[in-house]
Protein backbone atom coordinates (compact mmCIF):
# COMPACT_ATOMS: atom_id res chain seq x y z
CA UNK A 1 -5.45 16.25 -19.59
CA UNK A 2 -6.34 19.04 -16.75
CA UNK A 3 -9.62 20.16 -16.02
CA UNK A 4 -10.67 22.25 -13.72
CA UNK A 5 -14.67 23.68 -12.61
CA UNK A 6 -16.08 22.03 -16.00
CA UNK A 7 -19.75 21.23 -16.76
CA UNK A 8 -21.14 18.55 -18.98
CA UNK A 9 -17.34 17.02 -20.36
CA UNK A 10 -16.78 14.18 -21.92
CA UNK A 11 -13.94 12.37 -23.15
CA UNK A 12 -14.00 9.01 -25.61
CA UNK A 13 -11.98 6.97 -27.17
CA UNK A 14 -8.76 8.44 -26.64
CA UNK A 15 -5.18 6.47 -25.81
CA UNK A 16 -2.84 8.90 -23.25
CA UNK A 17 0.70 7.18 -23.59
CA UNK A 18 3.40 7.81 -21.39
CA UNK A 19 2.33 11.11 -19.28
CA UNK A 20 4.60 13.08 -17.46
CA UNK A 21 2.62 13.25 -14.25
CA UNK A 22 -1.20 12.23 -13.92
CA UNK A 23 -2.48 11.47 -17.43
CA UNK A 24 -6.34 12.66 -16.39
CA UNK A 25 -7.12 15.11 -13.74
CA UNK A 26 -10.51 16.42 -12.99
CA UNK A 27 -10.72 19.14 -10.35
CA UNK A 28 -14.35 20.13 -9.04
CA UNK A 29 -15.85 19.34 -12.09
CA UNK A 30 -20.08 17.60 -12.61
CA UNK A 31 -21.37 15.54 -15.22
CA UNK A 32 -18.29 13.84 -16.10
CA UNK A 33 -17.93 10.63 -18.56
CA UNK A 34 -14.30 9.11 -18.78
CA UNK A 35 -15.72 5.83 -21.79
CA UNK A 36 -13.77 4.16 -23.90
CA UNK A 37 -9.92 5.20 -22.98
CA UNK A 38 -7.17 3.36 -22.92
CA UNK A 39 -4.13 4.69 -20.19
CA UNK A 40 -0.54 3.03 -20.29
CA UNK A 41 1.42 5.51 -17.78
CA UNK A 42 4.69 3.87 -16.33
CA UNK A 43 7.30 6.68 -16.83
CA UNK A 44 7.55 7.57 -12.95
CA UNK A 45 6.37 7.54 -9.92
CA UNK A 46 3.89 10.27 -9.95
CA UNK A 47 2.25 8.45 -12.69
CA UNK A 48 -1.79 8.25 -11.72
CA UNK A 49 -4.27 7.22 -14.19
CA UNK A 50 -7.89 8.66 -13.11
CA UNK A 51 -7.15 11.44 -10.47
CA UNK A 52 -10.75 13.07 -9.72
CA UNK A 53 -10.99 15.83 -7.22
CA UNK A 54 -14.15 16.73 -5.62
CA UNK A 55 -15.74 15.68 -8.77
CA UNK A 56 -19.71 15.06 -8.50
CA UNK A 57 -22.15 13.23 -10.99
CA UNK A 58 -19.04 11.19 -12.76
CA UNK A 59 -18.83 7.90 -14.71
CA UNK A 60 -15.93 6.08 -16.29
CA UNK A 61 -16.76 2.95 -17.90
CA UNK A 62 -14.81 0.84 -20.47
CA UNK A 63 -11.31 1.69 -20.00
CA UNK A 64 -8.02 0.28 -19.56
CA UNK A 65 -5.43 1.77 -17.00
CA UNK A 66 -2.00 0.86 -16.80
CA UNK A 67 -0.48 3.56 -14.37
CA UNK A 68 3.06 3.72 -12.14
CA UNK A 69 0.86 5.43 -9.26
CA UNK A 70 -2.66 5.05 -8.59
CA UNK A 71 -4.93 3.75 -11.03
CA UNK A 72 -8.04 6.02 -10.21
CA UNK A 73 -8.04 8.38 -7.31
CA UNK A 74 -10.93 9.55 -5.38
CA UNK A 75 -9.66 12.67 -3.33
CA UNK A 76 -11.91 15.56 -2.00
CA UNK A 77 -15.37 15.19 -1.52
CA UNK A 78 -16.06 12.99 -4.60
CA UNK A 79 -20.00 11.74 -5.04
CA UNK A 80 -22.75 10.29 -7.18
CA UNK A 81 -19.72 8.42 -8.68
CA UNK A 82 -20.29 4.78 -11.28
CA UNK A 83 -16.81 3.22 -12.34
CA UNK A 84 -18.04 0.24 -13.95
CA UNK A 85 -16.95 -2.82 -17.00
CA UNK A 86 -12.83 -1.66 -16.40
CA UNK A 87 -9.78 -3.11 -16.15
CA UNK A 88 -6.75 -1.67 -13.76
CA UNK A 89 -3.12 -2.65 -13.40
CA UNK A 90 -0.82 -0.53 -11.06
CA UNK A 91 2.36 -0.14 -9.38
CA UNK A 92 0.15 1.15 -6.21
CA UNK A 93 -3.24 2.03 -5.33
CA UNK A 94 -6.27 1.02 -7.74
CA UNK A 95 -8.94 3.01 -6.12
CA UNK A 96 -7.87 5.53 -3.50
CA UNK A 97 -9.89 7.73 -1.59
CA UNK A 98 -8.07 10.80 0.58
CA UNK A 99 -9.96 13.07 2.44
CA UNK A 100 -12.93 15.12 1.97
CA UNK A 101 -16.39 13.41 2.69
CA UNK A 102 -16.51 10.77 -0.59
CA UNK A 103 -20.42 9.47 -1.03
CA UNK A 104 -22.90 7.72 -3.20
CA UNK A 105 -19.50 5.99 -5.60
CA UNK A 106 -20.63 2.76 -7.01
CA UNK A 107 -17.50 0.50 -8.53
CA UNK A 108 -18.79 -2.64 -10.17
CA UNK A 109 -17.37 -5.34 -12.97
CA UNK A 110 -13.95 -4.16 -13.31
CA UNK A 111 -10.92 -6.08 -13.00
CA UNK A 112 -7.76 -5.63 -10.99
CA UNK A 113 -4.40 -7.18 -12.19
CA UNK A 114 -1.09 -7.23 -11.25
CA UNK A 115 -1.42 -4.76 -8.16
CA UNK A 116 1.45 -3.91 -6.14
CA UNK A 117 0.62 -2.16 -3.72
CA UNK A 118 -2.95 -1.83 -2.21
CA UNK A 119 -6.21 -2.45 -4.33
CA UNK A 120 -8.47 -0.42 -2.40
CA UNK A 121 -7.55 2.66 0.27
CA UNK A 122 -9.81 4.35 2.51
CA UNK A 123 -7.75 7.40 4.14
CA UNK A 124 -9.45 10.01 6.49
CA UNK A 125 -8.16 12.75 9.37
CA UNK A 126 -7.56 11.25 12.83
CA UNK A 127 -11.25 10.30 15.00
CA UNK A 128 -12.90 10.74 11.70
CA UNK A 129 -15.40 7.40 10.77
CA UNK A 130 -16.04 5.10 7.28
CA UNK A 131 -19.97 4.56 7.07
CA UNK A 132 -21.95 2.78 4.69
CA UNK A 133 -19.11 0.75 3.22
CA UNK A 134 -20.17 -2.82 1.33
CA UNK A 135 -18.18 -5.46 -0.99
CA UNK A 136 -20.36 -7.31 -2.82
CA UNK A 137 -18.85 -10.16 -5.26
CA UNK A 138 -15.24 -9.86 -5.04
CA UNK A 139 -12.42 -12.26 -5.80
CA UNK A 140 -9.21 -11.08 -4.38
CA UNK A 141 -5.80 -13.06 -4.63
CA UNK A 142 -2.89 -11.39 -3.19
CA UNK A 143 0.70 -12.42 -3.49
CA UNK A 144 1.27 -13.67 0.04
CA UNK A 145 4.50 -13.83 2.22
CA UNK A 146 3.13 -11.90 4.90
CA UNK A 147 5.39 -12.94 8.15
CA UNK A 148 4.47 -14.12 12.05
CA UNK A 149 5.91 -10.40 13.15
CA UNK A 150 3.70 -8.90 10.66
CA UNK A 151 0.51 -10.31 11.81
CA UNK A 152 1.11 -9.11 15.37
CA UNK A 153 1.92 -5.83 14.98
CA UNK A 154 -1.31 -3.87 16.76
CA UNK A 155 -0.04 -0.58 16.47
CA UNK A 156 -0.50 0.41 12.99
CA UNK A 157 -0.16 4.50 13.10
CA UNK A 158 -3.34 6.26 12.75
CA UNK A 159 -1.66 8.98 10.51
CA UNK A 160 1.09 8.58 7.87
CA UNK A 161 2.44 11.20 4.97
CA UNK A 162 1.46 8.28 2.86
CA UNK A 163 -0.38 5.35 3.05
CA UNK A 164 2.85 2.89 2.03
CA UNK A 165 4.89 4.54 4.89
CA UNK A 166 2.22 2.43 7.17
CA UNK A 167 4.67 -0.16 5.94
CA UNK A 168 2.97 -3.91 5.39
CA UNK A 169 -0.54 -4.04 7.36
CA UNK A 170 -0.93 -6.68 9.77
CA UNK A 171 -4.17 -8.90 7.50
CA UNK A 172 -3.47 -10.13 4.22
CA UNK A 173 -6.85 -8.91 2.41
CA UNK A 174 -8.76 -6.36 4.64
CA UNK A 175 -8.00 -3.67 7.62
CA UNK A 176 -10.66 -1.54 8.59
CA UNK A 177 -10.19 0.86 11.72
CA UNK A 178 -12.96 3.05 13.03
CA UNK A 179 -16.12 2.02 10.12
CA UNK A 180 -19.39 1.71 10.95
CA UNK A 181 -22.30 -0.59 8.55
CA UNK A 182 -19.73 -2.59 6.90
CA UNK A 183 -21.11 -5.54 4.53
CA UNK A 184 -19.17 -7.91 3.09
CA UNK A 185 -21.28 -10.46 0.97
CA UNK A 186 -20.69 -13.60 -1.73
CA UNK A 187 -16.53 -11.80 -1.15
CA UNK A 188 -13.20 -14.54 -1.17
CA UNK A 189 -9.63 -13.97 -0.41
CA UNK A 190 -7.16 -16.15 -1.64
CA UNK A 191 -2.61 -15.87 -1.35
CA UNK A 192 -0.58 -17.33 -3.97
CA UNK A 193 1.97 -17.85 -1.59
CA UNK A 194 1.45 -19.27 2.38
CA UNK A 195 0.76 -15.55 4.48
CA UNK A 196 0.97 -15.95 7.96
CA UNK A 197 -1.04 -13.01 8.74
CA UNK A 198 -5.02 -13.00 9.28
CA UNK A 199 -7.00 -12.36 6.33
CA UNK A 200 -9.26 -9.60 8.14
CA UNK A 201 -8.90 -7.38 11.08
CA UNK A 202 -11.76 -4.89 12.51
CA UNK A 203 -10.30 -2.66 14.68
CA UNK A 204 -13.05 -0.45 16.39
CA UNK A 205 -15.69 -1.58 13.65
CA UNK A 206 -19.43 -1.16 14.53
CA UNK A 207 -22.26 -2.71 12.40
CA UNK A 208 -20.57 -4.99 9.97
CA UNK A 209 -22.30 -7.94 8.21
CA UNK A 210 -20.01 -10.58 6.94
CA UNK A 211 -21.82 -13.36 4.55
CA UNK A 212 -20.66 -15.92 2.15
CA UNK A 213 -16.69 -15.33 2.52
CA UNK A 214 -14.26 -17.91 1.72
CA UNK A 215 -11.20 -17.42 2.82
CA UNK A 216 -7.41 -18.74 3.23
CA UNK A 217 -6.19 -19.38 6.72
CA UNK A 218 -2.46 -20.45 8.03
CA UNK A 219 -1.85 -22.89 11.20
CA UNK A 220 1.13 -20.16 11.43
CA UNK A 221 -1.07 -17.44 12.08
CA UNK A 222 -2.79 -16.21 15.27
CA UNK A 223 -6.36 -16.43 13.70
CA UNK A 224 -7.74 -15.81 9.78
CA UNK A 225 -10.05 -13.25 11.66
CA UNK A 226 -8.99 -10.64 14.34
CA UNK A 227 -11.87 -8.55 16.02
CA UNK A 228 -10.44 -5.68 18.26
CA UNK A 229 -12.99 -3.65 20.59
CA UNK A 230 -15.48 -4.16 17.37
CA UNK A 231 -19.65 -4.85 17.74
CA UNK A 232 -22.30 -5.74 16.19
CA UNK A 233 -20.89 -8.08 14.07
CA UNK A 234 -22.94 -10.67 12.29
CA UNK A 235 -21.06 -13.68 10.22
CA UNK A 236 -23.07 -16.38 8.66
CA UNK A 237 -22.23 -18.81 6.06
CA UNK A 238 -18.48 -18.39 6.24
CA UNK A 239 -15.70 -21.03 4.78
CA UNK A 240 -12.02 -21.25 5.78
CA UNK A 241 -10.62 -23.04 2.58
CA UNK A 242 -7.52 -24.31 4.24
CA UNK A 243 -5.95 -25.20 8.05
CA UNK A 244 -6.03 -22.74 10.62
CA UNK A 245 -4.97 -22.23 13.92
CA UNK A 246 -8.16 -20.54 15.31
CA UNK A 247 -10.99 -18.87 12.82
CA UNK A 248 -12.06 -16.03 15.12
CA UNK A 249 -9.32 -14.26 17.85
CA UNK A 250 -11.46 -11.42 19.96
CA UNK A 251 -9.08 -8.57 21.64
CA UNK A 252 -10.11 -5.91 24.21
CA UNK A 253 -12.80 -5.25 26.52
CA UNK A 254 -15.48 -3.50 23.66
CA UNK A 255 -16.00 -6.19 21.88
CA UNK A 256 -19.67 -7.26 21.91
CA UNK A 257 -22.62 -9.12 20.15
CA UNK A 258 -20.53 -10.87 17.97
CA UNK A 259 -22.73 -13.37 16.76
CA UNK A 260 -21.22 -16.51 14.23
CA UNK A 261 -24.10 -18.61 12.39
CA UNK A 262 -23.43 -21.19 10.57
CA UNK A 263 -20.71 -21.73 7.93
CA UNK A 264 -17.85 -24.36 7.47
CA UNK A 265 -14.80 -23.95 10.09
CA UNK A 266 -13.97 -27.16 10.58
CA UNK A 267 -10.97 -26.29 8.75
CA UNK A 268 -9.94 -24.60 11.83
CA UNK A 269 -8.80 -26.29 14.81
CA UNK A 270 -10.61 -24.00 16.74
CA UNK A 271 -13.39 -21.53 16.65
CA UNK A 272 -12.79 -18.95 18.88
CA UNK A 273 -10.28 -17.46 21.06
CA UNK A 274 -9.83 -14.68 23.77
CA UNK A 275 -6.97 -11.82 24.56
CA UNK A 276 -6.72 -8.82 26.22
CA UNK A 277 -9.56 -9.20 28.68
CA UNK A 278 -12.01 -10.60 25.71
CA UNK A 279 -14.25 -13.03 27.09
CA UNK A 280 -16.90 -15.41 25.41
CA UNK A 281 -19.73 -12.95 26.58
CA UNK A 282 -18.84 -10.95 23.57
CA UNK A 283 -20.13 -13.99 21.58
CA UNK A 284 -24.20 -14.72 21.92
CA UNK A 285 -24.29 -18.64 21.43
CA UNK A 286 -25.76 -19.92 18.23
């Protein structure tokens, strides 16, 4: 199904079996509903479910993708976007967003199963910034095996052809690389298998709020959290569910008002540590 600069459409109830590229693409279209279908696309490995482009006032609710390639992509300037009560199983991306200036999308009750490659991408043009991004209620368990090397790779390239020719990203659960107002609330990350990579690295993050997160540590890994030149960080309430070498590692010079309160890290033999001419000025006591 190809649309392209429609008004007012609507599709229901409709099973798209075995498409020969994307089985629903929506091109600068408004007042969109996507309710009720059910996708099984696995022929190739162009095979998207959802692909909306620059598509405003949209809503998918109740379906069931199945895709090769990404489950339901977000590229252009998609907004006032509600993708709720789904379920999505792909070979790559669930929810990817590429280029464009994305806004006002609201995701909510939907499940993600058997995911191979990433379950949520953010992609934007070199210096540009994320803003205004939250998680709030999410259960993630990812498959694990993430190596030593892995983990300390620092110099993940800040443009690729396509996002899996970044290769395997240094954290098990979340990167995030120049954002601003990040919130992560009442969010755990779990591995099947041992990952000896840190769960979550900010990289030049300003503004994020991190609250109620449970998450899987290593002793094999450097730290379950890695902070580089970030600020304004607030955690509070945090639990590391298994041992750790160190819960927080702090790199560079601009990190600052980091601020940890409260929370259970006793799982983790220490709190904090220091690299790269990080000191424990970056970190207000509390």
């Amino acid at each position: 199904m190809l649309f392209y600069r429609c008004d007012h459409l609507r599709v229901r109830s409709v099973r798209l079996l075995n498409s020969a590229f994307h089985s629903v693409r929506v091109i600068e279209s408004r007042y969109v509903w996507m309710e009720g279908l059910h996708i099984h696309n696995r022929v190739n490995g162009n095979n998207d479910g959802f692909h909306f482009v620059s598509a405003e006032h949209l809503a998918v609710s109740n379906c069931t993708v199945e895709s090769q390639d990404d489950a339901c992509a977000l590229f252009g300037s998609c907004r006032y976007v509600t993708i709720t009560n789904s379920y999505f199983s792909t070979r790559w991306s669930v929810f990817r967003f590429g280029g464009g200036s994305p806004a006002d999308v609201a995701i909510s009750n939907c499940v993600l199963h058997q995911v191979f490659g990433c379950p949520i991408t953010f992609q934007v043009t070199p210096g540009s910034v994320f803003e205004n991004i939250s998680f709030c209620d999410v259960h993630l368990t990812f498959g694990g095996g993430g190596t030593a090397a892995e983990g300390a790779v620092r110099d993940v390239p800040e443009v690729a052809g396509e996002y899996f020719m970044l290769g395997r990203m240094p954290a098990y659960a979340l990167f995030a690389r120049n954002a601003r107002a990040l919130t992560l609330h009442n969010v755990r990350f779990q591995v099947s298998q041992p990952d000896q990579r840190p769960a979550v690295i900010l990289d030049h993050v300003v503004d994020a709020a991190i609250s109620g997160m449970s998450v899987q540590g290593n002793p094999q890994a450097e730290s379950v959290l890695r902070f580089i030149d970030t600020k304004e960080v607030l955690s509070t309430a945090t639990r590391v569910l298994t041992l750790a070498a160190t819960f927080l590692q702090l790199e560079g010079t601009g990190n600052g008002r980091v601020t940890i309160d409260g929370g259970d890290l006793s799982k983790a033999e220490r709190t904090l540590a220091f690299a790269d001419g990080a000191t424990a000025r970056a970190v207000p006591a509390r």
